[in-house]
PDB file of N, CA and C in Angstrom:
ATOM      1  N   UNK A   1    -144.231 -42.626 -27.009  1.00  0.00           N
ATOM      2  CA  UNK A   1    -143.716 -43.962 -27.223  1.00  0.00           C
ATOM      3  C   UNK A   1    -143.773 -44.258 -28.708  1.00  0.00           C
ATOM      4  N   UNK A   2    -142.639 -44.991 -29.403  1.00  0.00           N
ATOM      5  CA  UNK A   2    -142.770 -45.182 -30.694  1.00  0.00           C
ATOM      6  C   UNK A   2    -142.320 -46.258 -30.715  1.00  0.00           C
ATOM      7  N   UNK A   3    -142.873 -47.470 -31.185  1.00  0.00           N
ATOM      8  CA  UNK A   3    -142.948 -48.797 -31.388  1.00  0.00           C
ATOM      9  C   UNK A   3    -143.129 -48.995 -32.808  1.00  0.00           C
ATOM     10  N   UNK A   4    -142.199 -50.177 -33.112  1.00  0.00           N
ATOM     11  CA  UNK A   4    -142.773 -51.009 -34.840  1.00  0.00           C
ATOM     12  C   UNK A   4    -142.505 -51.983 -34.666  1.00  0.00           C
ATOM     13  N   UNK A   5    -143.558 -52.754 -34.850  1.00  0.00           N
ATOM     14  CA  UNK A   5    -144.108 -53.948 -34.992  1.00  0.00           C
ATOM     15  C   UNK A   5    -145.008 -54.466 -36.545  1.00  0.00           C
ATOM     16  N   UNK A   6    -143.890 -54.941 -37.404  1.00  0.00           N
ATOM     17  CA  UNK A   6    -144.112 -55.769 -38.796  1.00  0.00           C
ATOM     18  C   UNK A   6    -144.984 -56.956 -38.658  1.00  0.00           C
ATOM     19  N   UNK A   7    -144.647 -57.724 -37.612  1.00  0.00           N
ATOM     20  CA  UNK A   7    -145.663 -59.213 -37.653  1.00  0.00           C
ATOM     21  C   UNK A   7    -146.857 -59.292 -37.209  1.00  0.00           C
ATOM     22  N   UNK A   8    -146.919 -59.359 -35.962  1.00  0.00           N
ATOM     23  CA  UNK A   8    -148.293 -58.885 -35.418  1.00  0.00           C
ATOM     24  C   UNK A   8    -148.547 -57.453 -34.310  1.00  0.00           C
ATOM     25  N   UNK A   9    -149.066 -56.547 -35.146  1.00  0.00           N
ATOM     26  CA  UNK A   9    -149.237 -55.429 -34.723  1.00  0.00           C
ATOM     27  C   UNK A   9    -149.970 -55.379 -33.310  1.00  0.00           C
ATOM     28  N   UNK A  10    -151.058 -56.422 -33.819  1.00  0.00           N
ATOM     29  CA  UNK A  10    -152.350 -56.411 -33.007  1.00  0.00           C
ATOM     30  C   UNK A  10    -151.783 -56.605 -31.567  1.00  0.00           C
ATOM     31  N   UNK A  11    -150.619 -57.229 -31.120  1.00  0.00           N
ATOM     32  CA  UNK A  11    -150.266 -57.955 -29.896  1.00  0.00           C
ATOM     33  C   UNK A  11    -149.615 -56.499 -29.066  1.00  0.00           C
ATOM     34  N   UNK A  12    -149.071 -55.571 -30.167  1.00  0.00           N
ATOM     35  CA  UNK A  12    -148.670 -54.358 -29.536  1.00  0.00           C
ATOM     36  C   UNK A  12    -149.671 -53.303 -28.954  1.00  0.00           C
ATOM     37  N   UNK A  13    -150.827 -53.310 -29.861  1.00  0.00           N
ATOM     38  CA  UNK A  13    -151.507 -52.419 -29.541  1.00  0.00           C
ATOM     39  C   UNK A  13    -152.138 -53.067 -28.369  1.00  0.00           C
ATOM     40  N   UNK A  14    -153.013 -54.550 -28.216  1.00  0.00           N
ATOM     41  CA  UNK A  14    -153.696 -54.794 -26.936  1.00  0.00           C
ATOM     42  C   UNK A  14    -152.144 -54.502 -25.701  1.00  0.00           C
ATOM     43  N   UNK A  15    -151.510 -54.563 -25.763  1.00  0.00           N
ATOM     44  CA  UNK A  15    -151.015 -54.230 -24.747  1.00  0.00           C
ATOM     45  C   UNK A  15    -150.631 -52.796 -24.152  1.00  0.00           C
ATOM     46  N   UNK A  16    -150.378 -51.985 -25.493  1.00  0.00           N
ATOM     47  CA  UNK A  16    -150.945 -50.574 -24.620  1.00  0.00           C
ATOM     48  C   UNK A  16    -152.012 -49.805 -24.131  1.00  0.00           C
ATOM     49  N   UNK A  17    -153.406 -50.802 -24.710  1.00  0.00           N
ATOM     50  CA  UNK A  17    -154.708 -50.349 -24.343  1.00  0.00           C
ATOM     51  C   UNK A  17    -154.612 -50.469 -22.816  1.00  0.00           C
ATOM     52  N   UNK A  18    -153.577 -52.014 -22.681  1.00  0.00           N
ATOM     53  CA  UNK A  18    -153.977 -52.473 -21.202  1.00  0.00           C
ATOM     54  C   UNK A  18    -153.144 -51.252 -20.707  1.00  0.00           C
ATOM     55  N   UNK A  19    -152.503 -50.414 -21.097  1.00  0.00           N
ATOM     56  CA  UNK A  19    -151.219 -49.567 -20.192  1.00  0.00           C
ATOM     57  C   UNK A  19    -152.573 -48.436 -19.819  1.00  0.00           C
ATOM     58  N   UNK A  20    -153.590 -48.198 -20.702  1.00  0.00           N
ATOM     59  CA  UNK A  20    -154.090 -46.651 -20.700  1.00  0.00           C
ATOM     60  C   UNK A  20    -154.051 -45.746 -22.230  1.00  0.00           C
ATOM     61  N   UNK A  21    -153.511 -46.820 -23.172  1.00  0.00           N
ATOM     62  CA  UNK A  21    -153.101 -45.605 -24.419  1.00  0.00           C
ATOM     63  C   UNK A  21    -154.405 -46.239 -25.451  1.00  0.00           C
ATOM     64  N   UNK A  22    -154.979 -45.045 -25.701  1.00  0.00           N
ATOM     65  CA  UNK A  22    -155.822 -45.211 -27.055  1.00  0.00           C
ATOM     66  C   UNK A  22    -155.650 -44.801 -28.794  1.00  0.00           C
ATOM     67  N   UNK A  23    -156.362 -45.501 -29.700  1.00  0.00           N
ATOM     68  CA  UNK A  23    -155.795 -45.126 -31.032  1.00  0.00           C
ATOM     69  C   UNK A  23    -156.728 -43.810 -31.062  1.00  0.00           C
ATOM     70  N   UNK A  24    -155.260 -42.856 -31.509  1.00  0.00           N
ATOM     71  CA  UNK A  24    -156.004 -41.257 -32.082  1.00  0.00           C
ATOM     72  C   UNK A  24    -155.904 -41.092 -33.183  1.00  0.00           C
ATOM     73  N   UNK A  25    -155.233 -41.543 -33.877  1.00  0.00           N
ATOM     74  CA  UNK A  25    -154.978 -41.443 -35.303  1.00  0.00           C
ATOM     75  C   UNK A  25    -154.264 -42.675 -36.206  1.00  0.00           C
ATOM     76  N   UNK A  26    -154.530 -42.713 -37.510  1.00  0.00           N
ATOM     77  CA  UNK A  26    -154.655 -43.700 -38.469  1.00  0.00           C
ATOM     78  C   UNK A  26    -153.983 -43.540 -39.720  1.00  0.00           C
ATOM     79  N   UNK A  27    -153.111 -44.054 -40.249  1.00  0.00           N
ATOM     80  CA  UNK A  27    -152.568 -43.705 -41.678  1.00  0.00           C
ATOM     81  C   UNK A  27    -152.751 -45.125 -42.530  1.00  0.00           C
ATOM     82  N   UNK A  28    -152.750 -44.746 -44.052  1.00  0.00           N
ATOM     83  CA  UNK A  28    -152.490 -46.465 -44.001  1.00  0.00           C
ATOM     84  C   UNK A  28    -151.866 -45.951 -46.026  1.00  0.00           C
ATOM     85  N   UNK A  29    -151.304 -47.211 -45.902  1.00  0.00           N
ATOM     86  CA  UNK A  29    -150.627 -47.300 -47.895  1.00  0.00           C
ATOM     87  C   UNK A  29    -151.319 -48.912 -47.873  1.00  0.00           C
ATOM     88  N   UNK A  30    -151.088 -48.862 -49.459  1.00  0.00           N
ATOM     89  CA  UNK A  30    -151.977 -50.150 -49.659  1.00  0.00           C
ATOM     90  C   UNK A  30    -150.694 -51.713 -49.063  1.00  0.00           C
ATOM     91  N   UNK A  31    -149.702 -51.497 -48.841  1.00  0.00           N
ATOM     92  CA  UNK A  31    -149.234 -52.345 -47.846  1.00  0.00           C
ATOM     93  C   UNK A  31    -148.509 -52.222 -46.296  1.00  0.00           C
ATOM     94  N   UNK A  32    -148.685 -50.871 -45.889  1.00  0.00           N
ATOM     95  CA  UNK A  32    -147.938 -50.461 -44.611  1.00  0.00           C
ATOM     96  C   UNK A  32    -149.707 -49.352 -43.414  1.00  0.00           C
ATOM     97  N   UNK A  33    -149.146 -50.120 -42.273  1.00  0.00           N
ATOM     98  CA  UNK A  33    -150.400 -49.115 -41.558  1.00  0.00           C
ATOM     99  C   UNK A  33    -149.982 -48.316 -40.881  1.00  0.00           C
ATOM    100  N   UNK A  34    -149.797 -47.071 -40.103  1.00  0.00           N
ATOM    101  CA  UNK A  34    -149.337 -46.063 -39.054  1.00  0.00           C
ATOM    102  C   UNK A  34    -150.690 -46.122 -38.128  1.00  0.00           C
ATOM    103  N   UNK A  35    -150.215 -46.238 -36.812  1.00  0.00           N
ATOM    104  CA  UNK A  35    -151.556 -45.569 -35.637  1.00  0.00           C
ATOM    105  C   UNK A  35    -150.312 -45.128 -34.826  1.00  0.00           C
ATOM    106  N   UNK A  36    -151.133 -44.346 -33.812  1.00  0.00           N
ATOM    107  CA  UNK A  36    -151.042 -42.816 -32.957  1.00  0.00           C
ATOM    108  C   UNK A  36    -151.845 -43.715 -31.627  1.00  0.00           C
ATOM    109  N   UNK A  37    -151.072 -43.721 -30.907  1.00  0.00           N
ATOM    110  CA  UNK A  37    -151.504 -44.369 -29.851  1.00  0.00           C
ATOM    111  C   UNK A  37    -151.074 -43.449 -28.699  1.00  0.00           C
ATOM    112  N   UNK A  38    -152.113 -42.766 -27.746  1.00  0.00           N
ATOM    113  CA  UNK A  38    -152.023 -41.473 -26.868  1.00  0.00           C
ATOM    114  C   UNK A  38    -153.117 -42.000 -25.345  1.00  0.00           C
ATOM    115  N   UNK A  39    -152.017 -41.710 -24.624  1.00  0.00           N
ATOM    116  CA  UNK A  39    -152.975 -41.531 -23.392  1.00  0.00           C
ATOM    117  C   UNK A  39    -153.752 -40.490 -23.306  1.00  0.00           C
ATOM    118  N   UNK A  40    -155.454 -40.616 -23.177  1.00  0.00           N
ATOM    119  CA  UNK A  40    -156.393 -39.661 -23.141  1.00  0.00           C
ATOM    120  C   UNK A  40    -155.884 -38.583 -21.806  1.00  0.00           C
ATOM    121  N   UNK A  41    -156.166 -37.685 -21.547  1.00  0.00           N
ATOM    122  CA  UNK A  41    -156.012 -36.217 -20.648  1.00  0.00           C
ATOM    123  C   UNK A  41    -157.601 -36.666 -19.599  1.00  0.00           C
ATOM    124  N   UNK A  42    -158.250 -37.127 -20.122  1.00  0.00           N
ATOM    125  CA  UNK A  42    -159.721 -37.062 -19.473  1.00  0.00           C
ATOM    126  C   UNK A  42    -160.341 -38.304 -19.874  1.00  0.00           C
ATOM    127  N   UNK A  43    -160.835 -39.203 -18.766  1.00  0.00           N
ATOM    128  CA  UNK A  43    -162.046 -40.218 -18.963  1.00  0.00           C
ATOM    129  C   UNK A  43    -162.800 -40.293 -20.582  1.00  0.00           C
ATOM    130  N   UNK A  44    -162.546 -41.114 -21.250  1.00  0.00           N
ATOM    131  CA  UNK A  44    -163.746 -41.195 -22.102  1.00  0.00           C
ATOM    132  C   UNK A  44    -165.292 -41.351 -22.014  1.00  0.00           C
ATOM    133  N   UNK A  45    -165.911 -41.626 -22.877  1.00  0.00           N
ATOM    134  CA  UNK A  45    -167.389 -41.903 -22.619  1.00  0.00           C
ATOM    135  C   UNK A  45    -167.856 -43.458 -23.348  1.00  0.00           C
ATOM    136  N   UNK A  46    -167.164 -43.333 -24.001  1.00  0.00           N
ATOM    137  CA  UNK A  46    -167.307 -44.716 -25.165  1.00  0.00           C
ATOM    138  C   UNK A  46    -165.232 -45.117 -25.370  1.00  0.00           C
ATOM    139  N   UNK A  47    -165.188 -45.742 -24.976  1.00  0.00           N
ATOM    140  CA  UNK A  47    -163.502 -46.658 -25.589  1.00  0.00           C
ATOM    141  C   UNK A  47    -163.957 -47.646 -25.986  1.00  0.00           C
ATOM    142  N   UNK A  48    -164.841 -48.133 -26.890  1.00  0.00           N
ATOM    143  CA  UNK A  48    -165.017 -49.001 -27.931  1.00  0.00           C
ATOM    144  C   UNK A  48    -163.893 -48.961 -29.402  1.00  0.00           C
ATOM    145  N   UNK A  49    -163.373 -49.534 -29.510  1.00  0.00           N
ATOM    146  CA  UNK A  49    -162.066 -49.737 -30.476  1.00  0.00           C
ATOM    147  C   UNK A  49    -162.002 -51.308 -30.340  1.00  0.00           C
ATOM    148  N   UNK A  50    -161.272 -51.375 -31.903  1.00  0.00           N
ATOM    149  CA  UNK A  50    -161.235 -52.954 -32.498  1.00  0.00           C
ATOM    150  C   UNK A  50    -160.286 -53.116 -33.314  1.00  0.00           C
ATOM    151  N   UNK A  51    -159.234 -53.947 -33.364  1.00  0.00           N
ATOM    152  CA  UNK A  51    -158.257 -54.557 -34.062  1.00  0.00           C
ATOM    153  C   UNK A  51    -159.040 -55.637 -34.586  1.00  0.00           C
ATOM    154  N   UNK A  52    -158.573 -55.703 -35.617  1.00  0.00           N
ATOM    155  CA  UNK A  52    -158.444 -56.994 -36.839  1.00  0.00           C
ATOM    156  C   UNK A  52    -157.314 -57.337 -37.190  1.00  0.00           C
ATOM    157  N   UNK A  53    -157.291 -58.375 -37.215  1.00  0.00           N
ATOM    158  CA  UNK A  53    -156.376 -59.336 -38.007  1.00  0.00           C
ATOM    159  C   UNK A  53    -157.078 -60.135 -39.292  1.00  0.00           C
ATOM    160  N   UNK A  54    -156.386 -59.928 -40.527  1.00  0.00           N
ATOM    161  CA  UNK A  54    -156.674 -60.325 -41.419  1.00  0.00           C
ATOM    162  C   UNK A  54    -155.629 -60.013 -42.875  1.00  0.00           C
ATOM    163  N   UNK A  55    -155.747 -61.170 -43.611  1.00  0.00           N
ATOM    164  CA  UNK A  55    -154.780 -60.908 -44.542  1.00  0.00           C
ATOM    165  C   UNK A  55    -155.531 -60.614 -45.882  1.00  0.00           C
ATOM    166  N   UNK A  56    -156.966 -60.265 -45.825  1.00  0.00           N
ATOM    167  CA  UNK A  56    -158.061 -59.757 -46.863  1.00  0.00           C
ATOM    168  C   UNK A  56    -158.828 -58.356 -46.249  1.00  0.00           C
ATOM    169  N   UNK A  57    -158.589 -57.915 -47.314  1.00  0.00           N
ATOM    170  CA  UNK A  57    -159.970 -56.609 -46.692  1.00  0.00           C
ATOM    171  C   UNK A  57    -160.977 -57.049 -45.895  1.00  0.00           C
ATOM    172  N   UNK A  58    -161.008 -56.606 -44.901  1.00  0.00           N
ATOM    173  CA  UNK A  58    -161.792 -56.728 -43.848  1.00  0.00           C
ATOM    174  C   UNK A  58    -163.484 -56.563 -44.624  1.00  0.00           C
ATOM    175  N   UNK A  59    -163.880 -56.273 -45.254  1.00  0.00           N
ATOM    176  CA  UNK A  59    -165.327 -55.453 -46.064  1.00  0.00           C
ATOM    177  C   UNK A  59    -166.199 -56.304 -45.030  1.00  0.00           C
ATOM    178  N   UNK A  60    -166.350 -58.012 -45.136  1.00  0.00           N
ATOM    179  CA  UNK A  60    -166.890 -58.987 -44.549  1.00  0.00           C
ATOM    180  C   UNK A  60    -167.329 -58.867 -42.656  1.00  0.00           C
ATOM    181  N   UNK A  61    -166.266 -58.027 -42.291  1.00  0.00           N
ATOM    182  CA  UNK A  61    -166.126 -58.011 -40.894  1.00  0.00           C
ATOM    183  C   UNK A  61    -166.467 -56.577 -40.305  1.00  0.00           C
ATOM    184  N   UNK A  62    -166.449 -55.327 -41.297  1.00  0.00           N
ATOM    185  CA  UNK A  62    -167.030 -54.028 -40.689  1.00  0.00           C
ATOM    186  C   UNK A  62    -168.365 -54.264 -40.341  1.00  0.00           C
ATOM    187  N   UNK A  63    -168.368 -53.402 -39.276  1.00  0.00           N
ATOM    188  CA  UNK A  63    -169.915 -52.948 -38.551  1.00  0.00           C
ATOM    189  C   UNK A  63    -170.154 -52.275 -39.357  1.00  0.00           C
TER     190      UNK A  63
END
């Protein structure tokens, strides 16, 4: 599946989590982001993953 979404990304991705698809991979330029969004083959152990929204470096909000 290949989706682009400029405004709010975040609304695309919670909705393919809800389908089954997780982020596998990550690109980013200092104004454009790429993710890889893949249905796992096998059960995870941890699907802990987190979107942000923010129009500042997040620094404030990492774990």
């Amino acid at each position: 599946v290949v989706e682009l979404d400029f405004l709010y990304p975040s609304e695309g991705i919670h909705r393919r989590w809800d389908s089954g698809y997780r982020i596998t991979a990550t690109a980013a330029t200092c104004d454009q982001t790429a993710l890889v969004l893949s249905i796992p083959r096998r059960k995870l152990n941890d699907e802990t993953q987190e979107t942000l929204r923010t129009s500042a470096f997040p620094s404030t909000h990492v774990k």
